[in-house]
N, C-alpha and C. Protein backbone atom coordinates (compact mmCIF):
# COMPACT_ATOMS: atom_id res chain seq x y z
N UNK A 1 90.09 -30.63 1.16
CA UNK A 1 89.78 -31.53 2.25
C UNK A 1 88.47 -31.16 2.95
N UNK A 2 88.37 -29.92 3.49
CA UNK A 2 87.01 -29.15 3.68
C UNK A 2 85.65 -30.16 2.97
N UNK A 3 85.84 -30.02 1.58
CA UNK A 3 84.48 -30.31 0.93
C UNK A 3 84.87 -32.17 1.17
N UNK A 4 85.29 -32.55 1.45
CA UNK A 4 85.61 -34.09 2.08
C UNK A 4 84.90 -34.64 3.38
N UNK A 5 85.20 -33.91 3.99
CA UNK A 5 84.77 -33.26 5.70
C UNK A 5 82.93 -33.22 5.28
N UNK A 6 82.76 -32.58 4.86
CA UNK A 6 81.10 -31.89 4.39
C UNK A 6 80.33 -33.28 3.71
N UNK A 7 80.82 -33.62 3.12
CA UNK A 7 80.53 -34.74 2.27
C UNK A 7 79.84 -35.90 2.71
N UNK A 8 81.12 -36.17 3.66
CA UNK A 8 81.23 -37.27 4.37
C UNK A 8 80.30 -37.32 5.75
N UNK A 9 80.09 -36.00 6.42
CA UNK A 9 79.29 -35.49 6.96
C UNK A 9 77.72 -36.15 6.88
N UNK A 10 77.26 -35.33 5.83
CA UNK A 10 76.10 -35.65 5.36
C UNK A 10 75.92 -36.88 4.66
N UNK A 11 76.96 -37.88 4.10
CA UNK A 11 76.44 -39.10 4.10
C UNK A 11 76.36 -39.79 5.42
N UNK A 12 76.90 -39.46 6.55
CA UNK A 12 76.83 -40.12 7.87
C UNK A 12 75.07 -39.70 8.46
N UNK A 13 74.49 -38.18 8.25
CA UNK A 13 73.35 -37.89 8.80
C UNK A 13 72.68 -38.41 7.71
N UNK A 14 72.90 -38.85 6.33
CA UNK A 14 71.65 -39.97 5.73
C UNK A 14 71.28 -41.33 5.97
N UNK A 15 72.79 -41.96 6.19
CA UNK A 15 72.99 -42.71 6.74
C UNK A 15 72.34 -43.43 8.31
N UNK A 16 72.49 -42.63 9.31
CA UNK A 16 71.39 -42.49 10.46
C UNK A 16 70.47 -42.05 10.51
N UNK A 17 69.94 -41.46 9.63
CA UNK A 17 68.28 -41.10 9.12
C UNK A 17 67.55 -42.36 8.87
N UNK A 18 68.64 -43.09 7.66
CA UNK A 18 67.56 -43.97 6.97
C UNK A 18 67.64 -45.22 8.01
N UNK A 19 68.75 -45.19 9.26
CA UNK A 19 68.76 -46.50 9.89
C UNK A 19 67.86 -46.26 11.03
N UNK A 20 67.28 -45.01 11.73
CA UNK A 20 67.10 -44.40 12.54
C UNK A 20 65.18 -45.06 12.18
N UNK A 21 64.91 -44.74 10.73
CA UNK A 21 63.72 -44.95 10.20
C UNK A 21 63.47 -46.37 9.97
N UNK A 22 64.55 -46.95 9.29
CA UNK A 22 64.64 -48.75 9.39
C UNK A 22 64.26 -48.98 10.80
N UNK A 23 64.81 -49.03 11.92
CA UNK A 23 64.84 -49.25 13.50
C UNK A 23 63.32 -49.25 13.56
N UNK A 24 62.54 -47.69 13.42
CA UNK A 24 61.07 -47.52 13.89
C UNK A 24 60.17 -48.16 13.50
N UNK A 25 60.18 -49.14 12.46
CA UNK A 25 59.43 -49.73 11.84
C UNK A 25 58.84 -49.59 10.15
N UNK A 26 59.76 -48.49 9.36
CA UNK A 26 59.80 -47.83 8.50
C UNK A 26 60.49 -48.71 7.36
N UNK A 27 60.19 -50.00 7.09
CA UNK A 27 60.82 -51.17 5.91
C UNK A 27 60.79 -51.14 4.94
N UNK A 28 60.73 -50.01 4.05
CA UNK A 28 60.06 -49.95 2.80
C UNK A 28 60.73 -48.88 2.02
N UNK A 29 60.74 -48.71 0.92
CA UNK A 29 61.48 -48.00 -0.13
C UNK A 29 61.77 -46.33 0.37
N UNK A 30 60.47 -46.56 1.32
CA UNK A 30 59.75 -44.87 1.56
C UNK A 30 61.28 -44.71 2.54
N UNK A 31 61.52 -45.20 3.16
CA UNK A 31 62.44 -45.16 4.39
C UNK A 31 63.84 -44.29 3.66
N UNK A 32 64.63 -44.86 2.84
CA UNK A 32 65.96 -43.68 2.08
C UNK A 32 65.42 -42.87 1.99
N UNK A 33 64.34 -42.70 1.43
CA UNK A 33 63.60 -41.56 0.71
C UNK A 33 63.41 -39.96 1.36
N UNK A 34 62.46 -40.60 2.57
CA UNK A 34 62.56 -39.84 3.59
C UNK A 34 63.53 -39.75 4.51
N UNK A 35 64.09 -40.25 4.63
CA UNK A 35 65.96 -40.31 5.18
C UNK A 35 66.63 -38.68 4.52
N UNK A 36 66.75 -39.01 3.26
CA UNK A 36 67.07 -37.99 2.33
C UNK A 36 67.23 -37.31 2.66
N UNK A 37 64.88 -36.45 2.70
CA UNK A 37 64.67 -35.07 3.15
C UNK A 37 65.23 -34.81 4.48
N UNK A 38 65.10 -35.79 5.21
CA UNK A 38 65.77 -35.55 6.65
C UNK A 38 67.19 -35.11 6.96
N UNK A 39 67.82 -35.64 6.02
CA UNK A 39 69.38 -35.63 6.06
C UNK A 39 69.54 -34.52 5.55
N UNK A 40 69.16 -33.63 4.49
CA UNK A 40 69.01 -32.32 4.04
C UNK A 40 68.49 -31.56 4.95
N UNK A 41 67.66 -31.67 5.43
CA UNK A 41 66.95 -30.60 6.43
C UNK A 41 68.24 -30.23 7.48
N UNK A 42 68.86 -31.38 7.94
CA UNK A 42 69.53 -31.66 9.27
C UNK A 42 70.77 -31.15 9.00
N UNK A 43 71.39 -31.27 7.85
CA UNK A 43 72.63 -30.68 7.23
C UNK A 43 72.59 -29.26 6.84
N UNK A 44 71.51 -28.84 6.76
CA UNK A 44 71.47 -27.36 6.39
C UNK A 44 71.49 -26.34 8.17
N UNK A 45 71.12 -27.32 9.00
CA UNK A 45 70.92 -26.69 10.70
C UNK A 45 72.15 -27.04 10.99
N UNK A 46 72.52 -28.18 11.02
CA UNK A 46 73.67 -28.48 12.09
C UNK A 46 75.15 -28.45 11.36
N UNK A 47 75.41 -28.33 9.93
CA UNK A 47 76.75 -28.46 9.95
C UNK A 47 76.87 -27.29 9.03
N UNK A 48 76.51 -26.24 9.70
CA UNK A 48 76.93 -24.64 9.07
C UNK A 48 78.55 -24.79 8.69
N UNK A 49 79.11 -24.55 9.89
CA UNK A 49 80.53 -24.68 9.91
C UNK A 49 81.04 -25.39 8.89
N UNK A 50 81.00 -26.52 8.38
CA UNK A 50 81.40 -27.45 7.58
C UNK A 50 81.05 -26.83 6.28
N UNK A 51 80.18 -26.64 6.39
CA UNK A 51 79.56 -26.02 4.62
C UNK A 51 79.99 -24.53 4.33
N UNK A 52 80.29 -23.97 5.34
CA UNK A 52 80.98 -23.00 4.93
C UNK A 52 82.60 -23.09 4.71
N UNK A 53 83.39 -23.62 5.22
CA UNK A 53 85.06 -23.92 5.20
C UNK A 53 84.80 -24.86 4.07
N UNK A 54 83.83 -25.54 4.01
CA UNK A 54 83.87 -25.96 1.83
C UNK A 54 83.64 -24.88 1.34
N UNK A 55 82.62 -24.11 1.42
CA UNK A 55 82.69 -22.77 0.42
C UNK A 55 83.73 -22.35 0.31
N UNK A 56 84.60 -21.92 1.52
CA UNK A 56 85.45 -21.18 1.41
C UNK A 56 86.86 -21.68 0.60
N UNK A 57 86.95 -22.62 1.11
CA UNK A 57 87.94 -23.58 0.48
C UNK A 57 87.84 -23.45 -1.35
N UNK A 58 86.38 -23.97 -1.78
CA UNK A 58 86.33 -24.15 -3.13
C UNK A 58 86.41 -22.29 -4.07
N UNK A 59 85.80 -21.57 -3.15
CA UNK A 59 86.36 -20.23 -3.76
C UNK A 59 87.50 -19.74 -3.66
N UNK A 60 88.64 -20.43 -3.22
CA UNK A 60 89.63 -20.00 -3.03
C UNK A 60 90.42 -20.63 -4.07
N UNK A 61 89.83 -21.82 -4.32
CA UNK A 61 90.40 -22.75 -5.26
C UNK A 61 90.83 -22.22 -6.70
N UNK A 62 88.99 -20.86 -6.91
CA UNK A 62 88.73 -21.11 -8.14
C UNK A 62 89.30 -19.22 -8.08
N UNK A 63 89.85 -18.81 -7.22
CA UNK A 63 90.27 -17.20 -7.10
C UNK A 63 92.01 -18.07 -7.42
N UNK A 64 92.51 -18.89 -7.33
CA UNK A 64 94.01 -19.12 -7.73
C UNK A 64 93.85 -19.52 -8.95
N UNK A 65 92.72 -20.64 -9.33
CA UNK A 65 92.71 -20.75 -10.85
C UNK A 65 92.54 -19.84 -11.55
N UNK A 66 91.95 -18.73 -11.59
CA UNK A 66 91.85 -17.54 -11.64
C UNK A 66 93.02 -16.56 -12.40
N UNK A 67 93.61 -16.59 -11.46
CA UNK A 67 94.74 -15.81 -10.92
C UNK A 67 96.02 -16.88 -11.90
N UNK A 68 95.73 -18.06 -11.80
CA UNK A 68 96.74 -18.50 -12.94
C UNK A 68 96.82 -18.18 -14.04
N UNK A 69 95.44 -18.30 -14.68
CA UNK A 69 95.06 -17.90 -16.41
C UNK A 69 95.57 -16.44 -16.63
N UNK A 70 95.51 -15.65 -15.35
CA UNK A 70 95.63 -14.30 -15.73
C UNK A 70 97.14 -14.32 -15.81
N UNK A 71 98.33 -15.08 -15.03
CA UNK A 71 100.09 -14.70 -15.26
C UNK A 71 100.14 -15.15 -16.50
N UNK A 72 99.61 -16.03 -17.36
CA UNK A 72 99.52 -16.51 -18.86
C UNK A 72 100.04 -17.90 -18.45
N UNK A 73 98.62 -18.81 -18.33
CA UNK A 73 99.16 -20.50 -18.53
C UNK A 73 98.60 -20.59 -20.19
N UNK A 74 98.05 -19.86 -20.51
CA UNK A 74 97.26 -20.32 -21.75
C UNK A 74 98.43 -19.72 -22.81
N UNK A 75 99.22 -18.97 -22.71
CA UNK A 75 100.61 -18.18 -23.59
C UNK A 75 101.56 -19.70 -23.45
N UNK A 76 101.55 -20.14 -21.62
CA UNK A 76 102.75 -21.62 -21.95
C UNK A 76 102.02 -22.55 -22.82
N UNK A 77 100.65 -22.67 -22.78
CA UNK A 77 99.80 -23.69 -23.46
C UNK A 77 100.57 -23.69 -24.94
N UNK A 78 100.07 -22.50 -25.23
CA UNK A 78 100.21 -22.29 -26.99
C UNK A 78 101.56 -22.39 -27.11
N UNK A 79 102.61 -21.94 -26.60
CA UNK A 79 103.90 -22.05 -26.77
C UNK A 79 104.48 -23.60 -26.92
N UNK A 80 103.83 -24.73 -25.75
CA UNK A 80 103.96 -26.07 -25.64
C UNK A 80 103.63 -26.42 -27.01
N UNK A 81 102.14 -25.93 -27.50
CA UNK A 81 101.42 -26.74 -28.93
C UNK A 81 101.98 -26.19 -30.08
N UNK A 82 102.92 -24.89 -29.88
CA UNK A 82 103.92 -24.63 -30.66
C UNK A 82 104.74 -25.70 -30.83
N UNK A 83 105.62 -25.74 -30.31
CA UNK A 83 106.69 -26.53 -30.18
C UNK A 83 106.64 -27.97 -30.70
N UNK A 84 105.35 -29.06 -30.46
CA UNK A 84 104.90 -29.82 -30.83
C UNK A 84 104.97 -29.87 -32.02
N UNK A 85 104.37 -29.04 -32.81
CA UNK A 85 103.65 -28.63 -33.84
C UNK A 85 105.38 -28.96 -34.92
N UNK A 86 105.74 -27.98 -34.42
CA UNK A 86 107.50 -27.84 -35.06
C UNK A 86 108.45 -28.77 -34.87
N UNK A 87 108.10 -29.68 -33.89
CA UNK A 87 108.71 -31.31 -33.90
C UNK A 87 108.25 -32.07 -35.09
N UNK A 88 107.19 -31.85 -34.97
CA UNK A 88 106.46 -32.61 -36.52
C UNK A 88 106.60 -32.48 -37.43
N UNK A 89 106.32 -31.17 -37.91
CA UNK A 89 106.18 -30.69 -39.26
C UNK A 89 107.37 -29.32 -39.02
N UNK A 90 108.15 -29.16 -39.41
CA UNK A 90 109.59 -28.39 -39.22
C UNK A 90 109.15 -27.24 -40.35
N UNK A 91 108.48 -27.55 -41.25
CA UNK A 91 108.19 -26.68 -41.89
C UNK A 91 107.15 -25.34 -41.64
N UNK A 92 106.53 -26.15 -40.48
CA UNK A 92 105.41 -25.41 -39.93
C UNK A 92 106.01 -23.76 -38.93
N UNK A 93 107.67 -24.30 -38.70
CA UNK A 93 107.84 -22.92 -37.73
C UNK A 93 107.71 -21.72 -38.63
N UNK A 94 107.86 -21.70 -40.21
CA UNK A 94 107.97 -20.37 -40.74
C UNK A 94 106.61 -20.17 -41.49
N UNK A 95 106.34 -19.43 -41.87
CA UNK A 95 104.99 -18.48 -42.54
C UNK A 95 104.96 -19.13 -44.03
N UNK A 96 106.00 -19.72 -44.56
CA UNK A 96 106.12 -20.06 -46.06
C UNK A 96 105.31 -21.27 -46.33
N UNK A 97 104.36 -21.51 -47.21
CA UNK A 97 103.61 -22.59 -47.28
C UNK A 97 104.95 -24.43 -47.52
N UNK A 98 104.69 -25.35 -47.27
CA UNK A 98 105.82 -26.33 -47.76
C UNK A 98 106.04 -26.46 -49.19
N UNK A 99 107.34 -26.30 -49.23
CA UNK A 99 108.08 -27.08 -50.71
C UNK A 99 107.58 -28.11 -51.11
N UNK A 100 107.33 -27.99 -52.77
CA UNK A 100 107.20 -29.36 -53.08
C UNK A 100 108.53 -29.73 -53.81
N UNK A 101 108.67 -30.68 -54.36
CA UNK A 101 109.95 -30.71 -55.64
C UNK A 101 108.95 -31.15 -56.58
N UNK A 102 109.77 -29.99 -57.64
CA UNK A 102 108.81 -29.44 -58.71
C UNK A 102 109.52 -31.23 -59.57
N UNK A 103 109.69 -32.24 -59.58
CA UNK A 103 110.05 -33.66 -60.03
C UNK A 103 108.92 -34.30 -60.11
């Protein structure tokens, strides 16, 4: 939600940049443009707070994803594509190549 917050943020300070520049007499392509740099400049001063509780948020995200791979999701993975595998082809659970009939 954090990086939602941040987001949304800084489309609101581009948003009043580029209307702020529309208003002054600024009608022309140049106006988003420079909106932009403005809205970047302005987001890097004023919404510290915000950009950091996204950092924090998204590293926390990726320290549990993390932390999943390591209890073994990738052991349930293979075990799932096991199982699959042996719904299908039944022959596939043992090491022995398939029977043919020698007919």
């Amino acid at each position: 939600m954090p990086v939602l917050v941040y987001s949304l943020l800084r489309l609101a300070l581009f948003a009043l940049a580029t209307a702020v520049l529309w208003w002054a007499g600024m009608q022309s392509w140049l106006a988003p443009l420079l909106a932009a740099f403005l809205a970047w400049g302005l987001s890097y001063v004023l919404l510290a707070g915000p950009r950091d509780a996204a950092a924090l948020h998204l590293a926390h995200r990726a320290q549990e994803r993390r932390a999943g791979r390591a209890r073994g999701h990738a052991a349930d993975d293979a075990a799932a594509e096991d199982a699959q595998v042996d719904a299908v082809r039944p022959d596939a659970a043992t090491d022995e190549p398939p029977r043919r009939d020698p007919s």
